[in-house]
Protein backbone atom coordinates (compact mmCIF):
# COMPACT_ATOMS: atom_id res chain seq x y z
CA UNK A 1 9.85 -14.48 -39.80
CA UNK A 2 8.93 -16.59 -36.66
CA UNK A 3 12.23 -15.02 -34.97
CA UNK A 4 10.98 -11.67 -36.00
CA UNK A 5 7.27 -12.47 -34.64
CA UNK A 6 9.15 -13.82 -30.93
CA UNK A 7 11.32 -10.71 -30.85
CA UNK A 8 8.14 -8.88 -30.90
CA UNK A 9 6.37 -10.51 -28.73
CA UNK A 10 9.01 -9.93 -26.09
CA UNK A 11 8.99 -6.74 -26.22
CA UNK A 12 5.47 -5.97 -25.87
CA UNK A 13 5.34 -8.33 -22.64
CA UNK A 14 9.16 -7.17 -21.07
CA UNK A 15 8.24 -5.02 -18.10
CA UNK A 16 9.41 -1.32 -18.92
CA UNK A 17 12.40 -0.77 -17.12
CA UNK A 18 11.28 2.97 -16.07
CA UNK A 19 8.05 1.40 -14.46
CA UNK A 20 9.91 -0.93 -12.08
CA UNK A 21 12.70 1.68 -11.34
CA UNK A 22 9.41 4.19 -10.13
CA UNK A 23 8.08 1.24 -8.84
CA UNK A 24 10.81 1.10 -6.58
CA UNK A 25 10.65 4.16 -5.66
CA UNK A 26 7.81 3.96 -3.93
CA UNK A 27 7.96 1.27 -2.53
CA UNK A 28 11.13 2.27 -0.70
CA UNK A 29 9.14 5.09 0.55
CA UNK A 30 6.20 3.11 1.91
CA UNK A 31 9.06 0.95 3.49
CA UNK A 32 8.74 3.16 6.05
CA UNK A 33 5.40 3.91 7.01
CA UNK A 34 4.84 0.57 9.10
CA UNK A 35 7.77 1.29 11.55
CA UNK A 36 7.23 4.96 11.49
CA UNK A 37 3.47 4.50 12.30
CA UNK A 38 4.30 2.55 14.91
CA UNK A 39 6.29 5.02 16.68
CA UNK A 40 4.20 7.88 16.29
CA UNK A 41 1.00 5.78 17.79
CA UNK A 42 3.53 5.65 20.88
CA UNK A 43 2.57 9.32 21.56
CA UNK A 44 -0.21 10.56 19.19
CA UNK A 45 -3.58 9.27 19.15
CA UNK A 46 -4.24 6.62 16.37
CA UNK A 47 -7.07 8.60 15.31
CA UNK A 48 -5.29 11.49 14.59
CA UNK A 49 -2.19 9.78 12.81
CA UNK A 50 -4.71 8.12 10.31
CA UNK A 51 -7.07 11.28 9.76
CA UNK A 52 -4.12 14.55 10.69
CA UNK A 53 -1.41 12.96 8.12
CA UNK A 54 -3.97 12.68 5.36
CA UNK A 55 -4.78 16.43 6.21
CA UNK A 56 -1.31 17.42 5.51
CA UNK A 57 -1.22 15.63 2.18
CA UNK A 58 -4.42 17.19 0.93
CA UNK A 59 -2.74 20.76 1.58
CA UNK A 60 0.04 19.84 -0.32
CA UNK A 61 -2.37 18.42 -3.07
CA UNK A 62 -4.18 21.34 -3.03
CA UNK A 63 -1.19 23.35 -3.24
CA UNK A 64 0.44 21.67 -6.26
CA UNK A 65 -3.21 21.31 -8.19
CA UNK A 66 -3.68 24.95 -8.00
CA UNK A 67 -0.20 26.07 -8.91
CA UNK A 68 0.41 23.97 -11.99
CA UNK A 69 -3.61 24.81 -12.87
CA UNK A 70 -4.99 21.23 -13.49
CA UNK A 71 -8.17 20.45 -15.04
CA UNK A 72 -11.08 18.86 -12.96
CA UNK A 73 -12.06 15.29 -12.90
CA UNK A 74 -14.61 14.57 -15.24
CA UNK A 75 -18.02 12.46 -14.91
CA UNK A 76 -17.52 8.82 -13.49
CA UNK A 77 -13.61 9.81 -12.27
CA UNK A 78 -14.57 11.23 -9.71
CA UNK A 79 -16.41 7.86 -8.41
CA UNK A 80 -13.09 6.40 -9.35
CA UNK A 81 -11.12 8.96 -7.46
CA UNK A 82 -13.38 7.91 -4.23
CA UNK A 83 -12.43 3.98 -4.79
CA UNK A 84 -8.66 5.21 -4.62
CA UNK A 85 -9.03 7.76 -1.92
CA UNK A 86 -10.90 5.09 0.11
CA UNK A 87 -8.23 2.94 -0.21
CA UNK A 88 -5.09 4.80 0.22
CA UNK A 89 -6.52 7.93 2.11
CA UNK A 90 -8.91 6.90 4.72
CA UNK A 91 -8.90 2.95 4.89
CA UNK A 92 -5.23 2.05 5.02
CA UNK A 93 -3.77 5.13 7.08
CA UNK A 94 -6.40 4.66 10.00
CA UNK A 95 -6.76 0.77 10.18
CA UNK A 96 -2.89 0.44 10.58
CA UNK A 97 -2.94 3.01 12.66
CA UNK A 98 -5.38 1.96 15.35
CA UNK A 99 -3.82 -2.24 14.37
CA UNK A 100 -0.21 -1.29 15.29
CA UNK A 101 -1.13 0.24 18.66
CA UNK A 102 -0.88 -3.23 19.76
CA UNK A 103 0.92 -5.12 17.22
CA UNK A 104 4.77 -5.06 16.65
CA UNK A 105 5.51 -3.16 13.35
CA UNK A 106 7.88 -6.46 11.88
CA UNK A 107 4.64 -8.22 12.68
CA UNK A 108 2.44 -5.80 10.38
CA UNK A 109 4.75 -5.74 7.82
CA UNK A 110 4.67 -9.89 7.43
CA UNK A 111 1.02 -9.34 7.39
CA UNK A 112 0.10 -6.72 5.11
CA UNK A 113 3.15 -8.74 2.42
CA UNK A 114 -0.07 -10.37 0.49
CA UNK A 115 -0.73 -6.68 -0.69
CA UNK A 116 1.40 -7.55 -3.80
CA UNK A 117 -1.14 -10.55 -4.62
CA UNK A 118 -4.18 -9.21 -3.67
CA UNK A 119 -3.28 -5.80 -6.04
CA UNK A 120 -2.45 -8.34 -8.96
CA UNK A 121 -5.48 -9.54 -8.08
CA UNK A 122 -7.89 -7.13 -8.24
CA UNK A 123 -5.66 -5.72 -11.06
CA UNK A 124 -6.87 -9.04 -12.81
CA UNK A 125 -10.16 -8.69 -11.82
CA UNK A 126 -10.89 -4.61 -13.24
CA UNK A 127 -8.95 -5.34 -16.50
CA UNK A 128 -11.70 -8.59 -16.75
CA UNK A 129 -9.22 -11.44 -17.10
CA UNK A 130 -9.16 -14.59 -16.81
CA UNK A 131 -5.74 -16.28 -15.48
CA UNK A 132 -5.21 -19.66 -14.88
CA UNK A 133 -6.20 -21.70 -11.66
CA UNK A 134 -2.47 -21.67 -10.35
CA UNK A 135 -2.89 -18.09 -10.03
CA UNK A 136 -5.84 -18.22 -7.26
CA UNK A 137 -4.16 -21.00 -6.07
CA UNK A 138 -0.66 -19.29 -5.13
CA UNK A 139 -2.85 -16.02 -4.01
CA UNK A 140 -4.99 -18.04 -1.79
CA UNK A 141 -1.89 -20.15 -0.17
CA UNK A 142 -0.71 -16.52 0.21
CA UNK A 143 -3.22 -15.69 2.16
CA UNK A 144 -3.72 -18.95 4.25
CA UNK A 145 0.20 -18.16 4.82
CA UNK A 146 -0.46 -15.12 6.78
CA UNK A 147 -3.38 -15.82 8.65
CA UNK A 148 -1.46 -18.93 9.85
CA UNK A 149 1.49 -16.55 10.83
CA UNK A 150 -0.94 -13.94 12.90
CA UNK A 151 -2.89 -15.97 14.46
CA UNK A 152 -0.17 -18.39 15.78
CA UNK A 153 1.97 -14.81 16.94
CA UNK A 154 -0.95 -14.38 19.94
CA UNK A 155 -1.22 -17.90 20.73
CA UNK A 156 -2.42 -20.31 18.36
CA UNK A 157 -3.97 -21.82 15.78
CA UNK A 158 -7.47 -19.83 15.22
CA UNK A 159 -6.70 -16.98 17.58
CA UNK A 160 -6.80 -13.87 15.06
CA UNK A 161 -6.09 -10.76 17.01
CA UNK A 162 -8.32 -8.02 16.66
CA UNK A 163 -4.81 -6.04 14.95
CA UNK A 164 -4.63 -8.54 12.55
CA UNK A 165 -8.24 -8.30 11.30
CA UNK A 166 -7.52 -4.44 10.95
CA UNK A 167 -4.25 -4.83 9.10
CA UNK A 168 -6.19 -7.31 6.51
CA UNK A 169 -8.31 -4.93 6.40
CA UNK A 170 -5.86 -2.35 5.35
CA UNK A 171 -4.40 -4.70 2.85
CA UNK A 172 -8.04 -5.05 0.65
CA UNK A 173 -8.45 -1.49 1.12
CA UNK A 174 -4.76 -0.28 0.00
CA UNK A 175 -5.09 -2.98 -2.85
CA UNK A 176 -8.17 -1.65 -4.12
CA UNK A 177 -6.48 2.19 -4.56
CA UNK A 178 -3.77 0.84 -6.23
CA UNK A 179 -5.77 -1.09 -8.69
CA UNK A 180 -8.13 1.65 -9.40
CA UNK A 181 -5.38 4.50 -9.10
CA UNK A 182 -3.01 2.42 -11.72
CA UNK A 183 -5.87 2.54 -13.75
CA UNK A 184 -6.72 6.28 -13.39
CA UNK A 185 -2.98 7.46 -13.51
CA UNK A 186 -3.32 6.95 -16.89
CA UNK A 187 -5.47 8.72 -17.88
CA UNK A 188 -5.26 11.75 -15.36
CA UNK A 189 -1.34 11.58 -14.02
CA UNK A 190 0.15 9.63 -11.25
CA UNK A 191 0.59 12.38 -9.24
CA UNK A 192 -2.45 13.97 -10.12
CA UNK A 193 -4.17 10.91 -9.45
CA UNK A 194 -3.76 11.25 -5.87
CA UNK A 195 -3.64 14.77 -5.60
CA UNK A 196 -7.74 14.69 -6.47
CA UNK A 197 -8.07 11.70 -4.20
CA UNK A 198 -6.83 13.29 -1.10
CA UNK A 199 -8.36 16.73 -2.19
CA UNK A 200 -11.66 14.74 -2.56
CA UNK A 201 -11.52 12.77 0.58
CA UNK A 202 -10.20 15.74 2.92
CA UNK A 203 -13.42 17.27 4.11
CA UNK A 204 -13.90 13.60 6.26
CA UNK A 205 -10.32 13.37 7.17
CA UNK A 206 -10.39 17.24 8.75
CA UNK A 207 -13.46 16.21 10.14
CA UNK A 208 -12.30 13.27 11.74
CA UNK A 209 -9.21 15.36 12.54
CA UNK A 210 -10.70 17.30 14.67
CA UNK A 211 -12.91 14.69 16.85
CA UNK A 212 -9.06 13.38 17.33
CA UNK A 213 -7.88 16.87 18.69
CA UNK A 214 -11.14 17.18 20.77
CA UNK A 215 -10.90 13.96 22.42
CA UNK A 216 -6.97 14.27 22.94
CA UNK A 217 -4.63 17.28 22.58
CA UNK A 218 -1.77 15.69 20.44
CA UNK A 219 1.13 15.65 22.34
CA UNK A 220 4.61 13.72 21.42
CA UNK A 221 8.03 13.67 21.06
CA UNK A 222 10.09 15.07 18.61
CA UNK A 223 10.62 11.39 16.97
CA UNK A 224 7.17 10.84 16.88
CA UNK A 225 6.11 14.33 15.39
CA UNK A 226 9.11 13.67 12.67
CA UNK A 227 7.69 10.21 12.35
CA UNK A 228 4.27 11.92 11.10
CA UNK A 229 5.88 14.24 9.33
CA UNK A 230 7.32 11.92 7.21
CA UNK A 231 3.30 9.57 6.89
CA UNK A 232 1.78 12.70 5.79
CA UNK A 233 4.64 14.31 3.32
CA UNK A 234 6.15 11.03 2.21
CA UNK A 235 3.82 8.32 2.67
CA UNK A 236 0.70 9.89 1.98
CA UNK A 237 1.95 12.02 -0.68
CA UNK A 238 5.15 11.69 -2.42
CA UNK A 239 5.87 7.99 -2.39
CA UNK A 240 2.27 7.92 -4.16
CA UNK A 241 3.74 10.14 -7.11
CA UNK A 242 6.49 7.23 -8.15
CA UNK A 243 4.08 4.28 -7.69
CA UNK A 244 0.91 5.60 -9.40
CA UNK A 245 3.12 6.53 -12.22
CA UNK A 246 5.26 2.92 -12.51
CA UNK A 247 1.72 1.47 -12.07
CA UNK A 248 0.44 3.55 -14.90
CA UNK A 249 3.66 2.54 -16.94
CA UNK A 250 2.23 -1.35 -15.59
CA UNK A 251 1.47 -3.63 -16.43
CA UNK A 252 0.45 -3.30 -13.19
CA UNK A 253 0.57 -7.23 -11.76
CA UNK A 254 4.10 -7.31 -13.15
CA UNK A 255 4.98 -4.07 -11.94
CA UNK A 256 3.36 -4.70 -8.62
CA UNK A 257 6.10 -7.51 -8.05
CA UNK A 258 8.48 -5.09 -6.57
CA UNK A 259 6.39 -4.55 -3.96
CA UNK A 260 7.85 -7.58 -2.33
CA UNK A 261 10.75 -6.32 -1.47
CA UNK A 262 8.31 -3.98 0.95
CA UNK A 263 7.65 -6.22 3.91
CA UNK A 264 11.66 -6.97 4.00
CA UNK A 265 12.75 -3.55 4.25
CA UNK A 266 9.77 -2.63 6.81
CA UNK A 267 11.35 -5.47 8.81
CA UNK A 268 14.86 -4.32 8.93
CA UNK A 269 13.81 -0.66 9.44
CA UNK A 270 11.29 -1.85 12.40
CA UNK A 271 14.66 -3.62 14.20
CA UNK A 272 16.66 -0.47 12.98
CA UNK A 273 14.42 2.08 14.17
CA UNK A 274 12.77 0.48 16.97
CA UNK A 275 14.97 -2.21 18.04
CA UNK A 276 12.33 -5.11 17.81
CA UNK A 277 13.93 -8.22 17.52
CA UNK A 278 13.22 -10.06 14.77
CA UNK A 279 12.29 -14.14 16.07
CA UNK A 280 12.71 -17.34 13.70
CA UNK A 281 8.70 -17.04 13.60
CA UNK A 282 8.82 -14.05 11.72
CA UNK A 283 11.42 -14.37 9.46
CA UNK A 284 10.15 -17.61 8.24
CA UNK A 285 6.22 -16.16 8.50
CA UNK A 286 7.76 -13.69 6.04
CA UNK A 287 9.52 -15.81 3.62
CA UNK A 288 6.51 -17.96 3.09
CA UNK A 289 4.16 -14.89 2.47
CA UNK A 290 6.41 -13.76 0.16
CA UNK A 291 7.19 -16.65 -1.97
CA UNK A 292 3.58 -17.23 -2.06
CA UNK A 293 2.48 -13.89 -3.34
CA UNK A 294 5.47 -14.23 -5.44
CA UNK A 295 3.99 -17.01 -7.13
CA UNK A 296 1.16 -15.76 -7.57
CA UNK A 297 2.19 -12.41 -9.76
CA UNK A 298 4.71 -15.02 -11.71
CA UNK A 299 1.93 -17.23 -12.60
CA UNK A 300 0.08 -14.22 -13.86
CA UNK A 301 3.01 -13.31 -15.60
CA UNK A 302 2.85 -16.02 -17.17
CA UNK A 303 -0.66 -15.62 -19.22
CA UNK A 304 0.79 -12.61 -21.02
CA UNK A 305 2.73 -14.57 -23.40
């Protein structure tokens, strides 16, 4: 009987297979939208890469809503839909944008790797649990781990770079989509989900679209128009249709662990792509703000048993 009880209980806490293999999707996808953004800010205004790539994804939205005739939010989704389209529409696209004007993408990446924690985290927080003090305590080091890293990358000890404070910035707002969204997809779809997020949020991001336009005719190179092809098709958009729905699949801090593999393949596409060189500093920056946000999900993994 006990064996029978354990058996069960393992299965009920095993992460389904399907949501880490979606997982993974997307986060291959959004591998690429550090380096990518980076180029693109070479040529096109920061601006309109953040506001322009979200239009894009909206008319695609739009386009797939209306064809496969979905119903409307209802009531209080729609406030839920503006948490997630604040997140991943309009805070994370134009604070990395206007960050990695100045800061190398491999740099970024090892930055924004506490995502992973700080989604668990909220994750934690919206399903109103309680997990043990070695959770907070890995997320935190996590945390202390990359503001160490930034802030000795310009010079020092204490010497946060205006970038840095944008790409944190990014990283609370990103986490706080993917928390609500994981939520959401359930009940509406993943790709639904943020279909009616970037639907809802695209009157502001034409708008800001076309101060962009106004204050600088977008001109780049081929790369760099490819590059935000590719944020507003792929990163914006179809990379969000495999990680809503491995999210919604969840549990979403176990399923949110495969978003450390993120920051490593961002740094191998951002010496691939754009032939940074990757120092000792960053590699190691990297490892430590992985293992710690590592930690931290495997602690909370832990209080599922």
């Amino acid at each position: 009987m006990r064996t029978q009880s354990s058996a069960t209980a393992i299965t009920r806490t095993a992460i389904p297979p399907a949501g880490l293999r979606w997982g993974l999707v997307g986060v291959a996808a959004f591998s690429l939208t550090v380096p990518l953004t980076r180029l693109a800010v070479g040529g096109l205004s920061p601006l309109f890469i953040g506001s322009a790539r979200a239009v894009v994804a909206a008319l695609l939205a739009a386009i797939a809503l209306t064809i496969t005739r979905q119903r409307l939010p209802r009531g209080a989704q729609w406030l839920r839909l503006a948490v997630v389209g604040g997140g991943g529409v309009v805070g994370f696209p134009l604070l990395t944008s206007f960050a990695l004007t100045s800061a190398p993408a491999s740099h970024g990446a090892v930055v924004i790797a506490v995502l992973p924690a700080v989604t668990a985290m909220l994750a934690v927080l919206r399903g109103h649990e309680r997990p043990p003090g070695r959770f907070w305590v890995a997320a935190g080091a996590g945390a202390v781990a990359a503001t160490v890293f930034a802030s000795a990358q310009w010079g020092g000890l204490g010497r946060l770079h205006p970038a840095d404070l944008l790409l944190f910035g990014a990283v609370v707002a990103a986490a706080a989509g993917y928390a609500e969204g994981g939520l959401l997809a359930r009940e509406l779809g993943a790709w639904q989900t943020v279909s009616w997020a970037l639907v809802l949020c695209s009157p502001l991001m034409v708008a800001l679209t076309v101060v962009a336009v106004a204050r600088e005719v977008p001109q780049g190179t081929p790369a760099q128009w490819a590059a935000f092809g590719y944020l507003g098709a792929v990163s914006m958009f179809l990379g969000f249709f495999a990680w809503y729905h491995g999210l919604a699949i969840g549990p979403m801090a176990q399923v949110s662990q495969v978003q450390l593999a993120q920051p490593v393949m961002s740094i191998a596409w951002a010496a691939l792509l754009l032939g940074e060189q990757i120092g000792a500093t960053t590699l190691v920056g990297g490892l430590v703000v992985i293992l710690c946000a590592a930690t931290a999900i495997r602690t909370r993994l832990g209080t599922n048993r």
